[in-house]
Protein backbone atom coordinates (compact mmCIF):
# COMPACT_ATOMS: atom_id res chain seq x y z
CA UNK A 1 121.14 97.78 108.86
CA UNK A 2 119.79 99.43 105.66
CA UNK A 3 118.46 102.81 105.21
CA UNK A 4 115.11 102.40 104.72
CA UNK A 5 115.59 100.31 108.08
CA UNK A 6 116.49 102.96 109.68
CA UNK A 7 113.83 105.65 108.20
CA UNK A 8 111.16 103.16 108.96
CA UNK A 9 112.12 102.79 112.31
CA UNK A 10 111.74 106.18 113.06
CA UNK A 11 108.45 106.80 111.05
CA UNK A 12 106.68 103.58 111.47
CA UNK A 13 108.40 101.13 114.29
CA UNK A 14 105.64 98.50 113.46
CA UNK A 15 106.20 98.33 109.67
CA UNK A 16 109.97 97.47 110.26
CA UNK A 17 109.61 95.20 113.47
CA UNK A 18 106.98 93.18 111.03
CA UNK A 19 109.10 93.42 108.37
CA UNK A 20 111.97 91.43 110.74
CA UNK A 21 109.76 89.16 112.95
CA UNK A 22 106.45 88.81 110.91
CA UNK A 23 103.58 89.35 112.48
CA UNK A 24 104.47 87.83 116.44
CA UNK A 25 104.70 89.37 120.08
CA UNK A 26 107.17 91.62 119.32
CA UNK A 27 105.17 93.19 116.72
CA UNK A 28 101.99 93.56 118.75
CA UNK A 29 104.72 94.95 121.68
CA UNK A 30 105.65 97.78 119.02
CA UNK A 31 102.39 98.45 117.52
CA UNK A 32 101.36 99.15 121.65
CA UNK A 33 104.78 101.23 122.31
CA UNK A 34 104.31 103.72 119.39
CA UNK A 35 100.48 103.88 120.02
CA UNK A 36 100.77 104.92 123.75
CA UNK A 37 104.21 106.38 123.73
CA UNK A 38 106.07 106.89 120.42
CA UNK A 39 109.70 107.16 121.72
CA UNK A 40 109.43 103.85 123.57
CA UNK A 41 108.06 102.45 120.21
CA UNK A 42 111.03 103.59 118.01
CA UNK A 43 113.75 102.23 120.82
CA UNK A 44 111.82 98.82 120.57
CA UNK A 45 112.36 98.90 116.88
CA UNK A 46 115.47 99.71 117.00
CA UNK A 47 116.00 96.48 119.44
CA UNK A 48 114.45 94.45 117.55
CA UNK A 49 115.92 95.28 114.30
CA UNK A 50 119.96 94.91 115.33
CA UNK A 51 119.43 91.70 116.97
CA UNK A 52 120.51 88.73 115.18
CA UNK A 53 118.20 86.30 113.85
CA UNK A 54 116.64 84.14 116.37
CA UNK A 55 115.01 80.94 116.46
CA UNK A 56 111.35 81.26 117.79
């Protein structure tokens, strides 16, 4: 996992979960998490983020 990654995860869970899935569920999933609750949305990032590629 990079850096920027990381910082992005923290500051802006959407921008890296799009940045790994494209825009899919588990963007709109984030974009909801760090709306409503902001911790939530930065855990989901982080999820999404160290999983291995999968095929959707």
């Amino acid at each position: 996992m990079s850096t920027l990654t990381i910082i992005l995860n923290v500051l802006a869970p959407p921008v890296s979960v799009f940045m790994k899935r494209g825009v899919h569920n588990d963007f709109a999933i984030s974009l909801l998490l760090t709306l409503f609750f902001f911790i939530p949305g930065i855990l989901h990032a982080f999820y999404i983020t160290t999983q291995k590629n999968r095929v959707l």
